[in-house]
N, C-alpha and C. Protein backbone atom coordinates (compact mmCIF):
# COMPACT_ATOMS: atom_id res chain seq x y z
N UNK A 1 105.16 139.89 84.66
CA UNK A 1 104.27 139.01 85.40
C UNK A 1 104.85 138.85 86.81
N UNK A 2 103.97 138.73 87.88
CA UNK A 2 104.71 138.81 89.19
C UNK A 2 104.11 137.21 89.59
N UNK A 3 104.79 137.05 90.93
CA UNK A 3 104.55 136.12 91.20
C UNK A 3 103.41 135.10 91.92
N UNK A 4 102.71 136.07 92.16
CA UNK A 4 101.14 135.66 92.11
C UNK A 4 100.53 135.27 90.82
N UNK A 5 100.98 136.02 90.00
CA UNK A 5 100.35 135.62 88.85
C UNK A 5 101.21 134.36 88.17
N UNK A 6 102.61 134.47 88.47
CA UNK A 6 102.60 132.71 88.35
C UNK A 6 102.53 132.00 89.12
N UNK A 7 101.87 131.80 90.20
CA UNK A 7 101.55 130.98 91.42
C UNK A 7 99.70 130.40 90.52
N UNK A 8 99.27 131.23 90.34
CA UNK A 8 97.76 131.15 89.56
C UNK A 8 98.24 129.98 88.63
N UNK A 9 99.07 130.33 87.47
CA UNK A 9 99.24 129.54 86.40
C UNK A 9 100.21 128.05 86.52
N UNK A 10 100.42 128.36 87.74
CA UNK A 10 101.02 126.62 88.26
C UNK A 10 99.96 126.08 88.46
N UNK A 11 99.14 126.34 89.07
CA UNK A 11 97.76 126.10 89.66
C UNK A 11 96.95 125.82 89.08
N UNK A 12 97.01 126.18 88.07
CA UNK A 12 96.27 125.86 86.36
C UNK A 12 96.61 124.46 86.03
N UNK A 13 98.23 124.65 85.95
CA UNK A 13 98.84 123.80 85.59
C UNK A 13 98.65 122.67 85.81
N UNK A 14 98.38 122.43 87.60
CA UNK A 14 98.01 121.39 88.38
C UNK A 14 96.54 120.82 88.16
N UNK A 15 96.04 121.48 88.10
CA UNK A 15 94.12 121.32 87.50
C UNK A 15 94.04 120.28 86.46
N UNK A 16 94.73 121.07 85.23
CA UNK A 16 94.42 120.34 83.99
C UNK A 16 95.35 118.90 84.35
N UNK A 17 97.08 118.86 84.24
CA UNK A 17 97.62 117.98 84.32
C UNK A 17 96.63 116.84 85.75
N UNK A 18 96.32 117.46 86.60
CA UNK A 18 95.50 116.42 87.18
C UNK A 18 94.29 115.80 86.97
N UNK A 19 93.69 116.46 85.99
CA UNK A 19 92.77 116.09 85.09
C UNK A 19 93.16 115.18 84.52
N UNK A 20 93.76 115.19 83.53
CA UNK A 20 94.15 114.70 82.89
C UNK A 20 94.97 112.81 83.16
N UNK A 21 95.44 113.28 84.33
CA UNK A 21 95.91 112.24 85.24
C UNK A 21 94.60 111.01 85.47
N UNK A 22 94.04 111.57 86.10
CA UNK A 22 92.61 111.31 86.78
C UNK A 22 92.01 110.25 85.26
N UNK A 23 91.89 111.16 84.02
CA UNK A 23 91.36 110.44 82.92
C UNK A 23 92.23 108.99 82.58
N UNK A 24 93.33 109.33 82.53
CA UNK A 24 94.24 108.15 82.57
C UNK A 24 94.40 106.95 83.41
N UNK A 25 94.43 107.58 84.78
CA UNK A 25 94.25 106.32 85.61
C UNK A 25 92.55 105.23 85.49
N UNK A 26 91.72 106.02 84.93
CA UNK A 26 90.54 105.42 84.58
C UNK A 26 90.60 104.48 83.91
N UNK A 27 91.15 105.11 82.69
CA UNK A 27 91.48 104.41 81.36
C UNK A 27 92.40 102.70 81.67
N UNK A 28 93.06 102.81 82.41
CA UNK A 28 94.24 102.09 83.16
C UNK A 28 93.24 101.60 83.71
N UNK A 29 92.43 101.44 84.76
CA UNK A 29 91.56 100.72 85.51
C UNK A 29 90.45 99.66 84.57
N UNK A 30 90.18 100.51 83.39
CA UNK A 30 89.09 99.97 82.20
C UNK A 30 89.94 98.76 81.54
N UNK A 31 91.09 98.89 81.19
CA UNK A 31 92.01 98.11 80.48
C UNK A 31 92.10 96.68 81.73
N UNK A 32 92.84 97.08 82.44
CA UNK A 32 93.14 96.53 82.95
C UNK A 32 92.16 94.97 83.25
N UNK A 33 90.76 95.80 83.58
CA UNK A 33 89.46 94.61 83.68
C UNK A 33 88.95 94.26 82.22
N UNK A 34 89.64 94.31 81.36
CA UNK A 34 89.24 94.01 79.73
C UNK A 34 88.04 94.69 79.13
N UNK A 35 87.93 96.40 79.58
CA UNK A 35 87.05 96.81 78.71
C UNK A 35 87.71 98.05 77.75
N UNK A 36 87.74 97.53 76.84
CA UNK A 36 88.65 98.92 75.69
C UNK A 36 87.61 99.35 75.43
N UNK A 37 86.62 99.49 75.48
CA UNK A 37 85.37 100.45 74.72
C UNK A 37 85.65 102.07 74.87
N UNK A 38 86.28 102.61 75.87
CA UNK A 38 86.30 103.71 76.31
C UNK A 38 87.75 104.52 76.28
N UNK A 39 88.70 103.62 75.57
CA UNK A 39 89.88 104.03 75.49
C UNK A 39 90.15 104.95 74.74
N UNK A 40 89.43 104.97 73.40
CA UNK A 40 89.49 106.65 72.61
C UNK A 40 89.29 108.18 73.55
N UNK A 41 87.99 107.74 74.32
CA UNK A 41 87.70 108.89 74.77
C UNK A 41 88.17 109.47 76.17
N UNK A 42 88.44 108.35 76.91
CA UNK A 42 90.07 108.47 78.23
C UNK A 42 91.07 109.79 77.55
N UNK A 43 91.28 108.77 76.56
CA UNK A 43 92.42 109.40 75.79
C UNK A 43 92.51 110.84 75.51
N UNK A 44 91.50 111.01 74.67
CA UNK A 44 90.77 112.76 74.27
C UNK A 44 90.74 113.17 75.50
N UNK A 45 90.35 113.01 76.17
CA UNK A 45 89.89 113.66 77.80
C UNK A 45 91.58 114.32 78.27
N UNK A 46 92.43 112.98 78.36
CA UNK A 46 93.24 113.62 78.95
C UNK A 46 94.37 114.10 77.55
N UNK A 47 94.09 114.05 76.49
CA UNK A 47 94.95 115.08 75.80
C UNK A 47 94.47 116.41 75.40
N UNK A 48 93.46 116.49 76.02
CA UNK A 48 92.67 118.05 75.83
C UNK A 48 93.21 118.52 76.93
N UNK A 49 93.45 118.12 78.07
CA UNK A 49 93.81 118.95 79.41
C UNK A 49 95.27 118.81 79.40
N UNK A 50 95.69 118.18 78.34
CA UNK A 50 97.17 118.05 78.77
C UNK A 50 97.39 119.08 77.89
N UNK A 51 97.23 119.48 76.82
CA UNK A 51 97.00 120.72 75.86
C UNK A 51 97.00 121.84 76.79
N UNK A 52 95.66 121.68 77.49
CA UNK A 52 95.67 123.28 78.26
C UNK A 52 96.90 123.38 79.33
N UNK A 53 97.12 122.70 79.87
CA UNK A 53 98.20 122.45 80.67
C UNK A 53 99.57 122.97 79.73
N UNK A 54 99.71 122.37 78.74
CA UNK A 54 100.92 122.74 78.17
C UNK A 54 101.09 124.49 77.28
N UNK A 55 99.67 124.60 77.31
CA UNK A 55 99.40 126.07 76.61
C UNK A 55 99.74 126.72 77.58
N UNK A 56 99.17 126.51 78.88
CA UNK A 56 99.55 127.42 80.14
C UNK A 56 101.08 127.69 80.33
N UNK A 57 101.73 126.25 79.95
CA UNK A 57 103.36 126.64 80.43
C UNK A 57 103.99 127.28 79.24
N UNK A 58 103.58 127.19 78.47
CA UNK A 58 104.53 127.83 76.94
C UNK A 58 104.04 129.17 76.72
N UNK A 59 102.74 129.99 77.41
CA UNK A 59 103.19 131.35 78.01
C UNK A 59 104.25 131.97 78.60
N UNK A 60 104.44 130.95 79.28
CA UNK A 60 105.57 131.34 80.65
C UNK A 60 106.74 130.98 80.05
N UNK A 61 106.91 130.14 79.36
CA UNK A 61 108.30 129.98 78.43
C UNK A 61 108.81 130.92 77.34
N UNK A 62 107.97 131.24 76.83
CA UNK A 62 107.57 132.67 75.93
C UNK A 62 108.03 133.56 76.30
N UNK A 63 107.74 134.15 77.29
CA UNK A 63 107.99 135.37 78.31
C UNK A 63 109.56 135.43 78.50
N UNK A 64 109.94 134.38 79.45
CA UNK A 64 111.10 134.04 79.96
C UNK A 64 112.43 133.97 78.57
N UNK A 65 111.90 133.54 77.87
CA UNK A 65 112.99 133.88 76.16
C UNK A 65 112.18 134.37 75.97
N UNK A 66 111.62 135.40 76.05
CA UNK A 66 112.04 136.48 74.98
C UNK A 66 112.30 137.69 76.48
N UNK A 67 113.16 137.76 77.01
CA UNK A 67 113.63 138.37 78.15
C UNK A 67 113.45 138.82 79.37
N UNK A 68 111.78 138.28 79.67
CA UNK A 68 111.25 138.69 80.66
C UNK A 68 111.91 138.09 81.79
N UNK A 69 112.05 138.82 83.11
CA UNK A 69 112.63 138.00 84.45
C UNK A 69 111.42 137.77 85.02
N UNK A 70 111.46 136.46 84.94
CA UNK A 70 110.24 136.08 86.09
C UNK A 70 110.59 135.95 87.42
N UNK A 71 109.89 135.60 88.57
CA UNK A 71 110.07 135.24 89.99
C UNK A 71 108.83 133.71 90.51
N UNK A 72 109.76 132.91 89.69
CA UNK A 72 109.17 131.14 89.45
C UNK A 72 109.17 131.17 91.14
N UNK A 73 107.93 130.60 91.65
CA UNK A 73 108.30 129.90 93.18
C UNK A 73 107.66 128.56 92.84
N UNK A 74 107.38 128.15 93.91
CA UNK A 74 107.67 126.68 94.05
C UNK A 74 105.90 126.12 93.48
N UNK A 75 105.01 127.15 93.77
CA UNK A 75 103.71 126.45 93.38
C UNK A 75 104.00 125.93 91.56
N UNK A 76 104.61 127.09 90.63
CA UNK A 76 105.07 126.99 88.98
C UNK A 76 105.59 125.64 89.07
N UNK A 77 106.50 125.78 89.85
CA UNK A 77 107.66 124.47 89.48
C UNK A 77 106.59 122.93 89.89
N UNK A 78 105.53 123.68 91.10
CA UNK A 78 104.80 122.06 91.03
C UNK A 78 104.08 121.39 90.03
N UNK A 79 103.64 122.57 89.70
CA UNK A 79 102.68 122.07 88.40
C UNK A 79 103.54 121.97 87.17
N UNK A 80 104.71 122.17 87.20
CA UNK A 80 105.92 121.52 85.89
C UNK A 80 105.50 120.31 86.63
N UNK A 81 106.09 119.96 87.62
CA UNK A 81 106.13 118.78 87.90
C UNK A 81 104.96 117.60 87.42
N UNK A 82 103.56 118.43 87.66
CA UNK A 82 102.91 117.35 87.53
C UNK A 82 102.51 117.14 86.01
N UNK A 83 102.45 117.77 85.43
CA UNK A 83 102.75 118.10 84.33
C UNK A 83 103.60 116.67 83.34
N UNK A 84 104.66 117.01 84.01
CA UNK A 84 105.59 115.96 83.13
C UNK A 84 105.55 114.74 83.70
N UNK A 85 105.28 114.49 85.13
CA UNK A 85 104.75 113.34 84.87
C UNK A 85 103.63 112.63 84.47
N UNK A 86 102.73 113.64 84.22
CA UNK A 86 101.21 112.93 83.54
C UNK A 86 101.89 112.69 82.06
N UNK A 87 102.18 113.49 81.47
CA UNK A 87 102.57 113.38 80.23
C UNK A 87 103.76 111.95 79.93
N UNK A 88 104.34 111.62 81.15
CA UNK A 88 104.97 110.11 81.54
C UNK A 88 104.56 109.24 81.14
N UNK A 89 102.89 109.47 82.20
CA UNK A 89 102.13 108.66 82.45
C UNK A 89 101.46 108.05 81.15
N UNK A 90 100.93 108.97 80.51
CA UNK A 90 100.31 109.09 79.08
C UNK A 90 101.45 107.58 78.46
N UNK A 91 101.95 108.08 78.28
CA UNK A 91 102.73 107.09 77.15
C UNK A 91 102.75 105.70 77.74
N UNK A 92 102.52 105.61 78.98
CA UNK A 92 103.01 104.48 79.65
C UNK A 92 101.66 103.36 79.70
N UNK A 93 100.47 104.59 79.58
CA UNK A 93 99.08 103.82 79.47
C UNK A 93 99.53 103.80 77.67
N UNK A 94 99.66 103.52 77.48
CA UNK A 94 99.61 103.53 75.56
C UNK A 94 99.98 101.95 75.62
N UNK A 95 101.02 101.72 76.29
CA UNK A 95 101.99 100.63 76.17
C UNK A 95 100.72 99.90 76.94
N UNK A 96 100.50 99.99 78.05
CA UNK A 96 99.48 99.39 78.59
C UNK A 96 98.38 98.92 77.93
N UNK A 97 98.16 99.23 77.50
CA UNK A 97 96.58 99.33 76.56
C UNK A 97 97.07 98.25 75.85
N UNK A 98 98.29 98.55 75.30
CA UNK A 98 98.59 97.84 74.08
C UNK A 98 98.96 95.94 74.61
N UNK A 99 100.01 95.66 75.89
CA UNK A 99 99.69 94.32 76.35
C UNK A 99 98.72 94.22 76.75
N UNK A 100 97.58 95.05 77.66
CA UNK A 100 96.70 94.38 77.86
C UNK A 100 95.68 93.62 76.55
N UNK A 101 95.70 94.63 75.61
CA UNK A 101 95.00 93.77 74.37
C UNK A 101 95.44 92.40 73.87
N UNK A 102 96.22 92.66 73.92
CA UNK A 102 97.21 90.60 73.20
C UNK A 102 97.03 89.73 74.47
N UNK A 103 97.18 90.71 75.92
CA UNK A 103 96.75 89.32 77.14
C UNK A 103 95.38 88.73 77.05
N UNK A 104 94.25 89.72 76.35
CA UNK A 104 93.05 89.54 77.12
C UNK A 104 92.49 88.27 75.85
């Protein structure tokens, strides 16, 4: 795989994990004003893209053990980045969800 072609799949990376982001901060906005009605499907939203997101990188992890040399530049490594912190984020709206219910 060259490095265009992992420049593409960071880029991927960034899509879904920002998707995914995007669903979350919603979800976070809904809570926050006391409406849980929509918190299942926030949820689904952004663990379907966090899925594709993570399918995308465990190609590239694949590759890399089992001996391939890649040439990672910096677009790959962004979308790790965003990546792990949506997946942060995720857990952090969980907790959220969860005081906001006992405050409201």
């Amino acid at each position: 795989m060259n490095r265009e072609e992992l420049s593409m799949i960071g880029f991927e990376i960034v899509a879904y994990a920002g998707d995914a982001r995007s669903s979350l901060m919603t979800l976070l906005k809904e809570v926050r004003s006391g409406n849980f009605e929509n918190v299942d499907k926030y949820l689904k939203e952004a663990d379907e893209n966090l899925n594709l997101a993570h399918n995308a990188q465990t190609k590239i992890l694949a590759q890399e053990a089992s001996g391939e040399n890649l040439d990672i530049g910096f677009i790959f490594i962004h979308g790790q980045d965003h990546l792990m912190t949506t997946l942060l984020l995720r857990e952090l709206v969980q907790d959220f969800i969860q005081i906001y219910k006992k405050n409201m």
